[in-house]
Protein backbone atom coordinates (compact mmCIF):
# COMPACT_ATOMS: atom_id res chain seq x y z
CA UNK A 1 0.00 0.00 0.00
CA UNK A 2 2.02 3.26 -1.04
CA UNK A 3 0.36 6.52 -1.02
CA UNK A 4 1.82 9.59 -3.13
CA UNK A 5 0.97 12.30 -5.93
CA UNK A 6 0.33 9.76 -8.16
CA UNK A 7 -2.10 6.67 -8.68
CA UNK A 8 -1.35 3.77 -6.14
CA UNK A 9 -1.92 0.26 -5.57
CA UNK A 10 -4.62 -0.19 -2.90
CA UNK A 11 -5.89 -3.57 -1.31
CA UNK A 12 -8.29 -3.75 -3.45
CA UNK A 13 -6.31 -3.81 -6.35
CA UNK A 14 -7.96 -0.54 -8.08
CA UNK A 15 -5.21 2.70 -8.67
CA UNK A 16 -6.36 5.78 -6.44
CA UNK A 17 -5.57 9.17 -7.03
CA UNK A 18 -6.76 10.25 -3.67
CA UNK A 19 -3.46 9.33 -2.10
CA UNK A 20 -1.56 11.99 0.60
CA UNK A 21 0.90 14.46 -0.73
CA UNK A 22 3.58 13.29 1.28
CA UNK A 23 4.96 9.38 0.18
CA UNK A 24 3.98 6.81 2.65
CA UNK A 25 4.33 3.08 2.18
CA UNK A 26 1.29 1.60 4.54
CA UNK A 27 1.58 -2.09 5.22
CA UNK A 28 0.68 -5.14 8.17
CA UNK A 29 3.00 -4.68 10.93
CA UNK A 30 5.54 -7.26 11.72
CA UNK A 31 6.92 -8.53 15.09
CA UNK A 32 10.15 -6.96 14.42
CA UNK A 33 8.51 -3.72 13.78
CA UNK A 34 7.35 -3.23 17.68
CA UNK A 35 10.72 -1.50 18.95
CA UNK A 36 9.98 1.30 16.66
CA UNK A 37 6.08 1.42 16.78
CA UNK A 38 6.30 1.59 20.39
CA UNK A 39 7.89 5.30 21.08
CA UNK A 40 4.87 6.46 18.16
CA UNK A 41 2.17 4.94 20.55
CA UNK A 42 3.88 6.32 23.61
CA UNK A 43 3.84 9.46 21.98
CA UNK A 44 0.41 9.59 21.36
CA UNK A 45 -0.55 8.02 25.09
CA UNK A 46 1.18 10.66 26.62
CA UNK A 47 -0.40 13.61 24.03
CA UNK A 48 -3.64 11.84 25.70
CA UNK A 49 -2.07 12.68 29.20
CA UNK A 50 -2.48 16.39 28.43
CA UNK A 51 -6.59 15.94 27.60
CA UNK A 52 -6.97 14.14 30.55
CA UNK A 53 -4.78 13.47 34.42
CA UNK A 54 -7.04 10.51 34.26
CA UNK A 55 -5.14 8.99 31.36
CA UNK A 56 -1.97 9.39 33.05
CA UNK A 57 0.47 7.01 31.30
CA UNK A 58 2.12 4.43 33.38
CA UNK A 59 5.82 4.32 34.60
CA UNK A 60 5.94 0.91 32.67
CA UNK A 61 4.07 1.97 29.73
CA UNK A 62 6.90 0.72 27.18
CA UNK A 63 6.33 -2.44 28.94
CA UNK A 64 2.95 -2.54 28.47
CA UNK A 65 3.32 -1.14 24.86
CA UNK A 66 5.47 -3.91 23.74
CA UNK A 67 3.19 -6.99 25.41
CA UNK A 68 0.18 -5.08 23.79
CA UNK A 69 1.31 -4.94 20.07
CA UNK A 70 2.62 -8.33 20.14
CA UNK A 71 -0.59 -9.51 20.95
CA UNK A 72 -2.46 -7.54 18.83
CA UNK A 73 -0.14 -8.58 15.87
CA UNK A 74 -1.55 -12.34 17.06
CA UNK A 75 -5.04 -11.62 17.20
CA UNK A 76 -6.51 -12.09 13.82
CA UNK A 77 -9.33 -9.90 15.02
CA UNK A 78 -7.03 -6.90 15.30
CA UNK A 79 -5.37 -4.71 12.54
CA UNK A 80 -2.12 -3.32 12.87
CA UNK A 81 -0.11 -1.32 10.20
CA UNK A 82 2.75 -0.02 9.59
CA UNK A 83 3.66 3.69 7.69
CA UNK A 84 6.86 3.94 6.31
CA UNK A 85 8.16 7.02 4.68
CA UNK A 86 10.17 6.45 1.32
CA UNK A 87 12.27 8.63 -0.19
CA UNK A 88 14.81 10.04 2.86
CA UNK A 89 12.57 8.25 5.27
CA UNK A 90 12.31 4.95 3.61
CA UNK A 91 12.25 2.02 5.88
CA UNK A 92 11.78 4.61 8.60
CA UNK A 93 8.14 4.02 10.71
CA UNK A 94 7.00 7.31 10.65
CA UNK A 95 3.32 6.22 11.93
CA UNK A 96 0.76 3.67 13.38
CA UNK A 97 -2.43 2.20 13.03
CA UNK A 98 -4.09 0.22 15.63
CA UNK A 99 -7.69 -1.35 15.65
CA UNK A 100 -9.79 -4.36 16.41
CA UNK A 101 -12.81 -5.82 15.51
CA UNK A 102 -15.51 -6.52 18.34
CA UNK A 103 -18.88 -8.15 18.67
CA UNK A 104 -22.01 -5.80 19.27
CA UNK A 105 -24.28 -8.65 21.50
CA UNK A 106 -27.01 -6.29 21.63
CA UNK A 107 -26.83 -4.05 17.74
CA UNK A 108 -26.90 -4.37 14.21
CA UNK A 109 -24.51 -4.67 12.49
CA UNK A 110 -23.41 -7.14 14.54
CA UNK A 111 -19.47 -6.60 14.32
CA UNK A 112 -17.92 -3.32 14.86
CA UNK A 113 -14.39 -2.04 14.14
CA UNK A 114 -12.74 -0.10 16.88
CA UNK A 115 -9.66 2.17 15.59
CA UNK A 116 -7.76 2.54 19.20
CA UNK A 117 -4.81 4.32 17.90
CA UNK A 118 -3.70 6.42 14.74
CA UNK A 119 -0.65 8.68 15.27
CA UNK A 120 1.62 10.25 12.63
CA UNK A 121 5.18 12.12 13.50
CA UNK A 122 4.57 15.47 12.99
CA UNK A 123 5.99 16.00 9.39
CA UNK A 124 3.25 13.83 8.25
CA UNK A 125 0.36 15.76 9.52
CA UNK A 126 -2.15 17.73 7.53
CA UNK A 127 -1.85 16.10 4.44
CA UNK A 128 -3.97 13.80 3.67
CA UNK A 129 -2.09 10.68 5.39
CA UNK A 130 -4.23 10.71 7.67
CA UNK A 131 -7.31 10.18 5.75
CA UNK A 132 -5.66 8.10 3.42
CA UNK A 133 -4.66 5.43 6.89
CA UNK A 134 -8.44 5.92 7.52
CA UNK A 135 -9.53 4.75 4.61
CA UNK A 136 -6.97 1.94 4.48
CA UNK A 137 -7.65 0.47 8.64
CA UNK A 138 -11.68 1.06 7.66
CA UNK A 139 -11.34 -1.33 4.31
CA UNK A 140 -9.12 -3.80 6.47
CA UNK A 141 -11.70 -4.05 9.28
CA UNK A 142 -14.48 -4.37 6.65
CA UNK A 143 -12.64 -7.68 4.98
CA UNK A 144 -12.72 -9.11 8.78
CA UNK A 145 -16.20 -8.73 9.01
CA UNK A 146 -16.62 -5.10 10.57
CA UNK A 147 -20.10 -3.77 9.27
CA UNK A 148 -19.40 -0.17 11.44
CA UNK A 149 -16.44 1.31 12.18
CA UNK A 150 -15.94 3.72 15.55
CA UNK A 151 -13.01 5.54 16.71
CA UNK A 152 -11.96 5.96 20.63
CA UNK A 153 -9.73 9.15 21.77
CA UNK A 154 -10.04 11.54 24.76
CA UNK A 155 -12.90 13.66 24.78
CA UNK A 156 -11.11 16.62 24.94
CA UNK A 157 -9.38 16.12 21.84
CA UNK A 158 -11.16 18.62 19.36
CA UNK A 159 -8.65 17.70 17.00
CA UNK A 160 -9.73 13.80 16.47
CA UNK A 161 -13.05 15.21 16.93
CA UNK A 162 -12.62 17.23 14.20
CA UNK A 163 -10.76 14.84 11.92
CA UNK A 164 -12.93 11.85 12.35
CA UNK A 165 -16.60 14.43 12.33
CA UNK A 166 -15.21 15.62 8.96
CA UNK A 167 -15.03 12.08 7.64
CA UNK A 168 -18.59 10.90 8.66
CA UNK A 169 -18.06 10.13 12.10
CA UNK A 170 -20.45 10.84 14.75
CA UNK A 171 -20.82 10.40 18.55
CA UNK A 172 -22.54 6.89 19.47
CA UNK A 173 -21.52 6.69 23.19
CA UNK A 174 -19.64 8.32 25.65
CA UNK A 175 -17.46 6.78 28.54
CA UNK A 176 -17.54 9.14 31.76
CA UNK A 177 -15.35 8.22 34.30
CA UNK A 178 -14.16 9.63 37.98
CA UNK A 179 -11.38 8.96 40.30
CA UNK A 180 -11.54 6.90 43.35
């Protein structure tokens, strides 16, 4: 999956102009890809930190980051990519996708897939890789049998509010929560 000015190869095999303006090459994540997807979802966990003291990341939160991607690269009910930059990034991960597909016991359609985490470095921001791993985890947790797709991120974080509102999303639920 490689995403540039020009057409690209998607999944499903059709060329796409509607790729970002800055080179990506999006693609499953390995095992041996977790030492460097794991400071990109610390980054983002700790960007959460400053919506919310309640999401206050954990001294072993590397730890934890590590265990959890190698068991969501396991789980055939979970998606995790990879993007690489090409060009003077190639072979650098410059972002990651994380999401998994759940059962809805109660709702129609009866599968749902979750997108837990999306983060990008910086220099990839704003233009249109963002979308473009949007469209790419939504298709992927389609083809495992996702017939909605939801997104979870702080509250307080107008800017995934704004991203994922601009791309269809809406509020379905909401999680309030307290300190004991």
């Amino acid at each position: 999956m490689t995403a540039s000015n020009e057409p690209s190869a998607h999944p499903s095999g059709n060329a796409s102009s509607e790729g970002p303006s800055v080179p990506i090459h999006l693609r499953p994540a390995r095992d041996g890809d977790v030492p460097a997807l794991v400071p990109l979802l610390l980054r983002l966990k700790r960007l959460n930190e400053e919506f919310d003291p309640l999401l206050k990341v954990r001294e072993d939160a590397d730890e934890q980051a590590r265990h959890l991607l190698h068991a969501n690269l396991a789980d055939p009910k979970a998606v995790v990519l990879a993007a690489e930059g090409v060009g003077a990034d190639k072979d650098k991960v410059v972002g990651v996708v994380r999401a998994i597909v759940r059962e809805r016991p109660f709702y129609v359609p009866e599968f749902e897939g979750v997108i837990l985490d999306i983060y990008l470095l910086p220099l990839y921001r704003r233009r249109g890789v963002g979308e473009y791993l949007l469209r790419e985890v939504s298709a992927a947790l389609k083809a495992k049998g996702a017939g909605v797709v939801t997104a979870e991120f702080p509250s307080q974080n107008e800017i995934a509010s704004r991203f994922y509102q601009k791309r269809g999303f809406r509020p379905i639920t909401a999680i309030h929560a307290r300190s004991l």
